[in-house]
C-alpha atoms as a PDB file:
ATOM      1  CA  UNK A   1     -64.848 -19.047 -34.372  1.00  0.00           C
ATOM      2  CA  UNK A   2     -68.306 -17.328 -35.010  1.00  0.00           C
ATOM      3  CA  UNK A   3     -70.199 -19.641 -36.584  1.00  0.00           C
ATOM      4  CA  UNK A   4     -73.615 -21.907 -35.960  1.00  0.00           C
ATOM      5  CA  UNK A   5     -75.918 -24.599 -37.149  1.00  0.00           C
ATOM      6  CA  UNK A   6     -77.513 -23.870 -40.856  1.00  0.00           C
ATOM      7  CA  UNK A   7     -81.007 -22.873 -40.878  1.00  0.00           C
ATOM      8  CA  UNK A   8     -81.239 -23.393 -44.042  1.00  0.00           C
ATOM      9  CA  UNK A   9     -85.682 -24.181 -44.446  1.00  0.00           C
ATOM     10  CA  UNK A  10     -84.209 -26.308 -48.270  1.00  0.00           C
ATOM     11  CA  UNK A  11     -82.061 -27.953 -46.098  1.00  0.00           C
ATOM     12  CA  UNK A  12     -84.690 -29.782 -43.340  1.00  0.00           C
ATOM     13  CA  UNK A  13     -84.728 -32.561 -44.795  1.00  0.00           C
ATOM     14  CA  UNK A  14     -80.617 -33.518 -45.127  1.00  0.00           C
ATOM     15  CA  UNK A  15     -78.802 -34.180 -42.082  1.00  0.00           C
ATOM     16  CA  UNK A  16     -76.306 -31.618 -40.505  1.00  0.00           C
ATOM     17  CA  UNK A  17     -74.717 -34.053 -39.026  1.00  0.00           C
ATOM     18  CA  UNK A  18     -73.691 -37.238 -39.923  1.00  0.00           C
ATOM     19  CA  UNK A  19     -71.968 -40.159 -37.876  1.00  0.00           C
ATOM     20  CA  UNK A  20     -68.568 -40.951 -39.670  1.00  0.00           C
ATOM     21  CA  UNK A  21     -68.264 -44.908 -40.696  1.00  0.00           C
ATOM     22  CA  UNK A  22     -65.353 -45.835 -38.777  1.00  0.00           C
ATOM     23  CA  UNK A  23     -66.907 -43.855 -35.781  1.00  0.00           C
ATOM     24  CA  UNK A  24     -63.532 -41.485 -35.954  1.00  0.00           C
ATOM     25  CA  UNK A  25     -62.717 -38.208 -38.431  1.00  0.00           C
ATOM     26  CA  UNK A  26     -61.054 -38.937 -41.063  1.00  0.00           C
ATOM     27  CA  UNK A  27     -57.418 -38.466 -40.405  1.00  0.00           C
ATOM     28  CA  UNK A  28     -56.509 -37.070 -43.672  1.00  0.00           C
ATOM     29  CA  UNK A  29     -58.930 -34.932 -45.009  1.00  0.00           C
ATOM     30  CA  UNK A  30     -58.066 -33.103 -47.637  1.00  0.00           C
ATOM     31  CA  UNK A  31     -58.635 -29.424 -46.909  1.00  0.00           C
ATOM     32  CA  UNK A  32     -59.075 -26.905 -50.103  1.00  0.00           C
ATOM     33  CA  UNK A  33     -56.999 -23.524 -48.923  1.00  0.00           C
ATOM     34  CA  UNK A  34     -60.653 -20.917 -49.649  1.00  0.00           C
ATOM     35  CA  UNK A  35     -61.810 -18.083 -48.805  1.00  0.00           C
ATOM     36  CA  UNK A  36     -65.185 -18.229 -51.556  1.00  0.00           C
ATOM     37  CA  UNK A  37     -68.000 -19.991 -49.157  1.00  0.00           C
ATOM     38  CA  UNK A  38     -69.283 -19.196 -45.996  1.00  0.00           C
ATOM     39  CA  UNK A  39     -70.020 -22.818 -45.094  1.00  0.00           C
ATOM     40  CA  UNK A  40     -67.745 -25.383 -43.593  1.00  0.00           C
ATOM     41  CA  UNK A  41     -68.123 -28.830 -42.427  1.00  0.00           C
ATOM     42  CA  UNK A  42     -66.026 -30.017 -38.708  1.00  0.00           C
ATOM     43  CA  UNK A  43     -65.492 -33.311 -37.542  1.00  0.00           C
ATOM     44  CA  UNK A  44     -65.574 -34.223 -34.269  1.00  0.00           C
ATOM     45  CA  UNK A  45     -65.704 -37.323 -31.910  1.00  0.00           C
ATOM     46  CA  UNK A  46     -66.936 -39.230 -35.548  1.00  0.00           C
ATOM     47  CA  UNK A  47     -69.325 -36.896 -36.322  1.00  0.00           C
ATOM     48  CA  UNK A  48     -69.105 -34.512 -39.474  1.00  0.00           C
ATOM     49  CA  UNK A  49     -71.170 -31.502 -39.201  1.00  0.00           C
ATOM     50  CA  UNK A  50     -71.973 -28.455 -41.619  1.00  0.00           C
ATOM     51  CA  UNK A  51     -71.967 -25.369 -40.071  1.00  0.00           C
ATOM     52  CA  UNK A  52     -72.212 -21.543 -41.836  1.00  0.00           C
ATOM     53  CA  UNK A  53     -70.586 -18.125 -41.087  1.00  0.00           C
ATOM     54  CA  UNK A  54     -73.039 -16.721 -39.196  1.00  0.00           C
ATOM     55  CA  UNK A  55     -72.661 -13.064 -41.044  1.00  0.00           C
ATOM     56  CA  UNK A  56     -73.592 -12.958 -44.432  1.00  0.00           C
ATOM     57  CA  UNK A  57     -70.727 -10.698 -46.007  1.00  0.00           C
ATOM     58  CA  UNK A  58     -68.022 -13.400 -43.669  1.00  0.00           C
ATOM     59  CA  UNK A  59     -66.581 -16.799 -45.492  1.00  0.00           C
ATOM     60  CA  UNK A  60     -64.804 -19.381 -44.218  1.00  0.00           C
ATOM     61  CA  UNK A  61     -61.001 -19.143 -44.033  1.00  0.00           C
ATOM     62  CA  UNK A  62     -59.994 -22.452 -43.868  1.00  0.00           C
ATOM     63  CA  UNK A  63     -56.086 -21.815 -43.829  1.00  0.00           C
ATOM     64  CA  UNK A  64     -56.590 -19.723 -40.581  1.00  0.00           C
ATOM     65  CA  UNK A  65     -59.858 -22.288 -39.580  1.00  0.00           C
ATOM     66  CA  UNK A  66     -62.133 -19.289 -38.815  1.00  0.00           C
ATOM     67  CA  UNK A  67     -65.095 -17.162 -40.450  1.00  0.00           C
ATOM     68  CA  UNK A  68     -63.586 -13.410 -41.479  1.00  0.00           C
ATOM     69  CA  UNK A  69     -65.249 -10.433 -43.952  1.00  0.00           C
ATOM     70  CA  UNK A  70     -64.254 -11.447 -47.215  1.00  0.00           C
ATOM     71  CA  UNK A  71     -61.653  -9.195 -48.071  1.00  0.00           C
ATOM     72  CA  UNK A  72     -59.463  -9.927 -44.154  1.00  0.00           C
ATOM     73  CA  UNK A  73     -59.683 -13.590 -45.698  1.00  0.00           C
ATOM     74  CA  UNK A  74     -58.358 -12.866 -49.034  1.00  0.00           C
ATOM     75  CA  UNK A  75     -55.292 -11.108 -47.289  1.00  0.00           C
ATOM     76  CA  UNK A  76     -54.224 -14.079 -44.862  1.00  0.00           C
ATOM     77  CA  UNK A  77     -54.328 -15.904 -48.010  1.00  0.00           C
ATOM     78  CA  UNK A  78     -51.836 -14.006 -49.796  1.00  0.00           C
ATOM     79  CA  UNK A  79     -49.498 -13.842 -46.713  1.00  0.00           C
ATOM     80  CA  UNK A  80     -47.407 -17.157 -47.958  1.00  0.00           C
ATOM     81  CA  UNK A  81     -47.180 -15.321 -51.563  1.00  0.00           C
END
């Protein structure tokens, strides 16, 4: 997956990262099938973190769990149809 921290300068002061309450990811996070935003958040070892396509014209596919161009994503998505 091509992707990388937000460097976002409106951003600086919220945390990327945050430690998870239970100190675990949630189990069952619910996980909208998009393809409209290029940012994402990931869990792992209790820590959610937000992370961004790193190309501009790429979103998030988040039925694959990858960044694509735009138009690649809105194709996988039609694959079940």
């Amino acid at each position: 997956m091509y992707a990388k921290i937000k460097h976002d300068v409106s951003e600086f002061n919220k945390p990327m990262c945050h430690r998870e309450d239970s100190g675990m990811c949630p189990e069952n996070r619910p996980k909208p099938i998009t393809c409209d935003k290029n940012e994402f958040e990931s869990c792992i070892n209790g820590w959610t973190c937000t992370y961004y396509c790193s190309e501009e014209l790429q979103v998030y596919n988040s039925k694959m769990n990858r960044c694509e161009e735009a138009h690649v994503c809105y194709e996988s998505m039609r694959d079940d149809l």
